[in-house]
C-alpha atoms as a PDB file:
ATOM      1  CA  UNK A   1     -23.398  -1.444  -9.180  1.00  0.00           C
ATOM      2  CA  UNK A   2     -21.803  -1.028 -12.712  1.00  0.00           C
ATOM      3  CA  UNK A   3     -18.103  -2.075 -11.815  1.00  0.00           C
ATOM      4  CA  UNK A   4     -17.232  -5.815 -10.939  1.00  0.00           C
ATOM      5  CA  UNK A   5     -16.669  -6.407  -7.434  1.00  0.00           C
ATOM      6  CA  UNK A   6     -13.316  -7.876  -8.403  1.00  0.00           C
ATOM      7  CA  UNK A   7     -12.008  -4.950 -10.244  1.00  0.00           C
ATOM      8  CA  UNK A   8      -9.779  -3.218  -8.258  1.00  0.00           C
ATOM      9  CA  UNK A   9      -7.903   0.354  -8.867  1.00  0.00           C
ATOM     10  CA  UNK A  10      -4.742   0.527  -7.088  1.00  0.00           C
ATOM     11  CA  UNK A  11      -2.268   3.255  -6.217  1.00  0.00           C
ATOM     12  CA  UNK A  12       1.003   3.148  -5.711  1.00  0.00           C
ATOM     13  CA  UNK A  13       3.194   5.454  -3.154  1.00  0.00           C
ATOM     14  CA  UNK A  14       6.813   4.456  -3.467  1.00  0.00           C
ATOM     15  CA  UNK A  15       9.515   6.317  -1.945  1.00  0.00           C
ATOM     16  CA  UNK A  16      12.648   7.586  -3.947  1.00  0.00           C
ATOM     17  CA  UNK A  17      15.267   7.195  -0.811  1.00  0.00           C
ATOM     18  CA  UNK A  18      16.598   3.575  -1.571  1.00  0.00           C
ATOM     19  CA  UNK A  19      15.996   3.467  -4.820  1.00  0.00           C
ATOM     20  CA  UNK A  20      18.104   0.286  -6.054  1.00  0.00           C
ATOM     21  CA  UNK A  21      15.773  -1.362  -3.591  1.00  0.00           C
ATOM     22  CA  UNK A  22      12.119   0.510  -4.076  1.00  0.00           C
ATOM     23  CA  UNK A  23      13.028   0.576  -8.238  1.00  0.00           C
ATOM     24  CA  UNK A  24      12.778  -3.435  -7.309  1.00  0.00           C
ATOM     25  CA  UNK A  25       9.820  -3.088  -5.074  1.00  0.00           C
ATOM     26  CA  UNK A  26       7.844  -0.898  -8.136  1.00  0.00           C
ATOM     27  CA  UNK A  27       8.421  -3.158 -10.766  1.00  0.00           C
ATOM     28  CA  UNK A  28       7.103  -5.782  -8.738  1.00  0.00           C
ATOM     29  CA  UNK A  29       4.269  -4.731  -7.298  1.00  0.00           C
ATOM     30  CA  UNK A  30       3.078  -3.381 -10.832  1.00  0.00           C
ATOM     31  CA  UNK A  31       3.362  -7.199 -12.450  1.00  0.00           C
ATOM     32  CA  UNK A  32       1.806  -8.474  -9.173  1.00  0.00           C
ATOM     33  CA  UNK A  33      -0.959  -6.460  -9.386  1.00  0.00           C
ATOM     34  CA  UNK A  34      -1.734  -7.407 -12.983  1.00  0.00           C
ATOM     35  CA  UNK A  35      -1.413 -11.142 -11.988  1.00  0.00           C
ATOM     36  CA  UNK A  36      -4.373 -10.645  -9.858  1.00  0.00           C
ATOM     37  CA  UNK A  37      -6.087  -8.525 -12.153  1.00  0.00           C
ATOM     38  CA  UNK A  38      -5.743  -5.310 -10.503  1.00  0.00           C
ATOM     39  CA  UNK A  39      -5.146  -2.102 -12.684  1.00  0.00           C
ATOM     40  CA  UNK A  40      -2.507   0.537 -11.260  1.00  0.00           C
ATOM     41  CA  UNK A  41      -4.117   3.713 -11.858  1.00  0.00           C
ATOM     42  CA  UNK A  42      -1.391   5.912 -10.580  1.00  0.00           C
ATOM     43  CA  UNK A  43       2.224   5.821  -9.154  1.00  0.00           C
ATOM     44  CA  UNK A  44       3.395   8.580  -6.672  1.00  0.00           C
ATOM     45  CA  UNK A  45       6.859   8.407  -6.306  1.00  0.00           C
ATOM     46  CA  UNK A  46       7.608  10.773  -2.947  1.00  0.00           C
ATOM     47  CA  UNK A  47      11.434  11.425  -1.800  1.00  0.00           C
ATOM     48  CA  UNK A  48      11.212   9.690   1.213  1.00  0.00           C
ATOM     49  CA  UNK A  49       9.186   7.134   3.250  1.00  0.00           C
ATOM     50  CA  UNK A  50       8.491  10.114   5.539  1.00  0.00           C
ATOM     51  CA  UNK A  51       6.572  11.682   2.886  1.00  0.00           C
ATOM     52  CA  UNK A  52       4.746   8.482   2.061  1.00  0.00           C
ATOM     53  CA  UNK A  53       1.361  10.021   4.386  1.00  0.00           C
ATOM     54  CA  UNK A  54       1.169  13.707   2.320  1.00  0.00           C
ATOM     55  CA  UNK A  55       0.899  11.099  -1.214  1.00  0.00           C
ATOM     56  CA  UNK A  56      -1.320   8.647   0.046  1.00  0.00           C
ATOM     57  CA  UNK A  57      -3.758  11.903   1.379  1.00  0.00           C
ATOM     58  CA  UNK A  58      -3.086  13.437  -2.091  1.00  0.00           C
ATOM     59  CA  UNK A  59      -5.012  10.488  -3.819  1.00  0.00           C
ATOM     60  CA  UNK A  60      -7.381   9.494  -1.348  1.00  0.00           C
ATOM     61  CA  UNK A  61      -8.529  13.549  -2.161  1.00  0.00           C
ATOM     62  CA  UNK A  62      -8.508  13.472  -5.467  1.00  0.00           C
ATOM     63  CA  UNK A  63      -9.039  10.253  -6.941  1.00  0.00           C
ATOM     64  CA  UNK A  64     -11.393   7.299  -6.530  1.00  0.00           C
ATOM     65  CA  UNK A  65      -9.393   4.495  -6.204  1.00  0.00           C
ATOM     66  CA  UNK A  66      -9.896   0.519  -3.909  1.00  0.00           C
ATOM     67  CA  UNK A  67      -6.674   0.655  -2.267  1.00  0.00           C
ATOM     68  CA  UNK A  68      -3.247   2.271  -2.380  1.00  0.00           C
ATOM     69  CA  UNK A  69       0.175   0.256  -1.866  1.00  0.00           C
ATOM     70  CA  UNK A  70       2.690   2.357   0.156  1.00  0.00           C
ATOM     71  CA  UNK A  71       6.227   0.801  -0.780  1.00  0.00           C
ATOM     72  CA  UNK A  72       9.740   1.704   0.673  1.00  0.00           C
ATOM     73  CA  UNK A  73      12.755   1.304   2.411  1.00  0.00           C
ATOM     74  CA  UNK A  74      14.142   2.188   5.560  1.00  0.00           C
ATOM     75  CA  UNK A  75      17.538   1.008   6.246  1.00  0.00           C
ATOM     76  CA  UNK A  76      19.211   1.156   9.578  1.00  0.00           C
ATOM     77  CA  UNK A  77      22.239   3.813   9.685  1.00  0.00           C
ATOM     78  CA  UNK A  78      24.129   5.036  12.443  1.00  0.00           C
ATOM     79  CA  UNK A  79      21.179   6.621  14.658  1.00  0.00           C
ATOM     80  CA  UNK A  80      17.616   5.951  15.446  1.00  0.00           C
ATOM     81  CA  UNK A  81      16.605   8.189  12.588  1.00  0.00           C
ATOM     82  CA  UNK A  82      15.307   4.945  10.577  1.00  0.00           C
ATOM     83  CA  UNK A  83      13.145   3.806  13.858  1.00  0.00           C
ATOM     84  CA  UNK A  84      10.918   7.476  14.015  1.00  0.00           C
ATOM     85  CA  UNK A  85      11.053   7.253  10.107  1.00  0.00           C
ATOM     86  CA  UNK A  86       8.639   4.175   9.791  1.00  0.00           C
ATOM     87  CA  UNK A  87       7.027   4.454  12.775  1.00  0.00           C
ATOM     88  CA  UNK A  88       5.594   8.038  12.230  1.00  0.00           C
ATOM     89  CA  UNK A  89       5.062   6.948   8.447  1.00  0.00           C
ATOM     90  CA  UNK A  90       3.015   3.807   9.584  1.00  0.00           C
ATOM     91  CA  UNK A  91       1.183   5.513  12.157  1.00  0.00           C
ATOM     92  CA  UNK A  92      -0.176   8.327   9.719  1.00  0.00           C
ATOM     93  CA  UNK A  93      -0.659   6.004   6.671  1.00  0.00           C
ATOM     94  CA  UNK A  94      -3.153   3.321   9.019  1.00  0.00           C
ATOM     95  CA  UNK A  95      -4.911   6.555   9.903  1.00  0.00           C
ATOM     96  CA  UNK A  96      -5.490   7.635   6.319  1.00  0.00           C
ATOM     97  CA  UNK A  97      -6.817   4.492   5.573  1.00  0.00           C
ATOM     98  CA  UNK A  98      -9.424   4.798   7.899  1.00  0.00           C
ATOM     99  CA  UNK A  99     -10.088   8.520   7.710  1.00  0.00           C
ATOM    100  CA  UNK A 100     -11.003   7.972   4.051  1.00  0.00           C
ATOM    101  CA  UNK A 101     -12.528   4.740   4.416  1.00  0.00           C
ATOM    102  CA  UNK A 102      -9.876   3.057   1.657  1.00  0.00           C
ATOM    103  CA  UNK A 103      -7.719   0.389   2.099  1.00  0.00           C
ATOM    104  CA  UNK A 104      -4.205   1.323   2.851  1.00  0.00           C
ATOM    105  CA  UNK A 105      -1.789  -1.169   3.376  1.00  0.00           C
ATOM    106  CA  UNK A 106       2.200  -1.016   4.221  1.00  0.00           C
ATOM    107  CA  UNK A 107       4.970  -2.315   1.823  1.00  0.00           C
ATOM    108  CA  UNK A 108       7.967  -0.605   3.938  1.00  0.00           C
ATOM    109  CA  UNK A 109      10.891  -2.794   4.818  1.00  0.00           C
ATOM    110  CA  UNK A 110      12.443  -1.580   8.457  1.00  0.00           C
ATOM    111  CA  UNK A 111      12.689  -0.306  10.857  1.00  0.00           C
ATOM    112  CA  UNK A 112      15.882  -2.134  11.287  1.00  0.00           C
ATOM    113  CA  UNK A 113      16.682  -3.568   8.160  1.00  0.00           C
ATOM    114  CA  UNK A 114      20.472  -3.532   6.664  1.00  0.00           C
ATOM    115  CA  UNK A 115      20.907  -2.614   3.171  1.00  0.00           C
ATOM    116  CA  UNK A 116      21.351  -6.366   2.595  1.00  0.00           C
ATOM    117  CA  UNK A 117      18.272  -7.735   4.250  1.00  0.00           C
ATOM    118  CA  UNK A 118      16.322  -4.595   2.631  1.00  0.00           C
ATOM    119  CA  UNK A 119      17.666  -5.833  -0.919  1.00  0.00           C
ATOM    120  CA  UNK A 120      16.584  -9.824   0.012  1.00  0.00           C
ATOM    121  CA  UNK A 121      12.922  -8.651   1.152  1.00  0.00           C
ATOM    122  CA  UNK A 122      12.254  -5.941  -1.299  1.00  0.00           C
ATOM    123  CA  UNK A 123       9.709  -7.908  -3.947  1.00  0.00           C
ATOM    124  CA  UNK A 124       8.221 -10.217  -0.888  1.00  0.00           C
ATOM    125  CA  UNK A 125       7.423  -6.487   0.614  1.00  0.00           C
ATOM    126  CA  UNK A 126       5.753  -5.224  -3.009  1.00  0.00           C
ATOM    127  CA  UNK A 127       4.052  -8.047  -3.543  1.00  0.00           C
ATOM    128  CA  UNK A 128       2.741  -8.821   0.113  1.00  0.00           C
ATOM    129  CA  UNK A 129       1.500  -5.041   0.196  1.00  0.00           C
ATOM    130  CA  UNK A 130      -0.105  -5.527  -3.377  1.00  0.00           C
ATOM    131  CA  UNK A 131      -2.061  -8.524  -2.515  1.00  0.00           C
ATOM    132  CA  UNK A 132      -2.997  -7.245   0.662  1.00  0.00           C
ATOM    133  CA  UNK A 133      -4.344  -3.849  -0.800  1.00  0.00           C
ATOM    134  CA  UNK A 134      -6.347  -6.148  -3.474  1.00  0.00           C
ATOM    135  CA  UNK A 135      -7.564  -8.550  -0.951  1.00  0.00           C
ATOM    136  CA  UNK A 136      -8.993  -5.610   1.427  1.00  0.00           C
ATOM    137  CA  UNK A 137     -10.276  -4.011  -1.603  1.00  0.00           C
ATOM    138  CA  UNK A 138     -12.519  -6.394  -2.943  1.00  0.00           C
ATOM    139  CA  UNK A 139     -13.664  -7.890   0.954  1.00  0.00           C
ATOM    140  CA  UNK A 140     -14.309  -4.096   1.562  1.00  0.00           C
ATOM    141  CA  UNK A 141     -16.960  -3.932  -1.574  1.00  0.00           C
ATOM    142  CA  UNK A 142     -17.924  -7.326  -0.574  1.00  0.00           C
ATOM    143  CA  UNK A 143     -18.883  -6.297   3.017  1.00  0.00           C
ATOM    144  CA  UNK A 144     -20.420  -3.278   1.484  1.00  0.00           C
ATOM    145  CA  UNK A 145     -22.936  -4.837  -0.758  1.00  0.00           C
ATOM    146  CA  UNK A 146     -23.791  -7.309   1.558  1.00  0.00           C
ATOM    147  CA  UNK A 147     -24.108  -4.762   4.210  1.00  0.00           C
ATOM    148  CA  UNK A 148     -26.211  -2.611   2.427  1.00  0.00           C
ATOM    149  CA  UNK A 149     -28.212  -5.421   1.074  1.00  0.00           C
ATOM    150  CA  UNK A 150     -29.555  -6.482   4.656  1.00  0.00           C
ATOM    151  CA  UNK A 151     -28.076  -9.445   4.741  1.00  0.00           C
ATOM    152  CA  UNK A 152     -27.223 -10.918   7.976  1.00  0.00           C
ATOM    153  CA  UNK A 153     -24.772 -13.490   9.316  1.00  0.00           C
ATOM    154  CA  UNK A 154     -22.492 -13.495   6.710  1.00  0.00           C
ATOM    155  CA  UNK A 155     -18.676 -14.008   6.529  1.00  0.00           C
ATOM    156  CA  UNK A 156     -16.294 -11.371   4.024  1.00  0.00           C
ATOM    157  CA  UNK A 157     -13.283 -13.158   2.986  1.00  0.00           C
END
């Protein structure tokens, strides 16, 4: 294997609809994933969270990346609109993940959230959904060579 199993190329989805909040959630995930030595190789900014799955599909086609970081923010309004919002975009982005075989993890704030509690949680959400996507990334390589190794009763973490 020529790369180091603790190299990691990330992605980043983040959704436009929010943006005071997801301009926070950006900026932080991109210094958090430096500080664990992750390299963002693209950023896919997408109107909505809705369209959060068609992005994350778009690189996991065309580019060869560890993980991608889906970021938004889905603030409660009058309706149930922001309920079917993050549940249909959490639904479809687990199932990318594991269609493609690539670590995707979820850095949405809601269902449920007001503005105000959206603003408060918005670079524990980026950073959480960084780390998680660079954790999973390098267990997922480390399961892999181990796996394919033969090796037997051992523990990924």
């Amino acid at each position: 294997m020529s790369e180091k199993m603790d190299e990691v190329k990330l992605a980043i989805v983040v959704s436009e609809f929010n943006y005071d909040i997801t301009r926070v959630m950006l900026e932080k995930a991109v210094s958090h994933a430096r500080f664990l030595g992750a390299s963002v190789e693209a950023v896919y900014k997408v109107p909505g969270t809705f369209d959060s799955p068609f992005a994350v599909a778009e690189i996991l086609k065309n580019m060869k990346v560890d993980a991608v970081a889906v970021l938004g923010a889905v603030v409660k309004g009058e309706t149930e609109h922001d309920e079917v919002v993050a549940h249909q975009a959490a639904r479809k982005i687990l199932d990318l993940g594991i269609q493609y075989g690539v670590p995707v993890t979820l850095g949405i704030i809601g269902p449920g959230a007001s503005r105000d509690e959206a603003i408060e949680r918005a670079e524990e959400y980026a950073a959480r959904a960084v780390e998680a996507a660079v954790k999973m990334a390098r267990r997922a390589k480390s399961f892999r060579s181990k796996a394919s190794s033969g090796e037997r009763g051992f523990t990924v973490e």
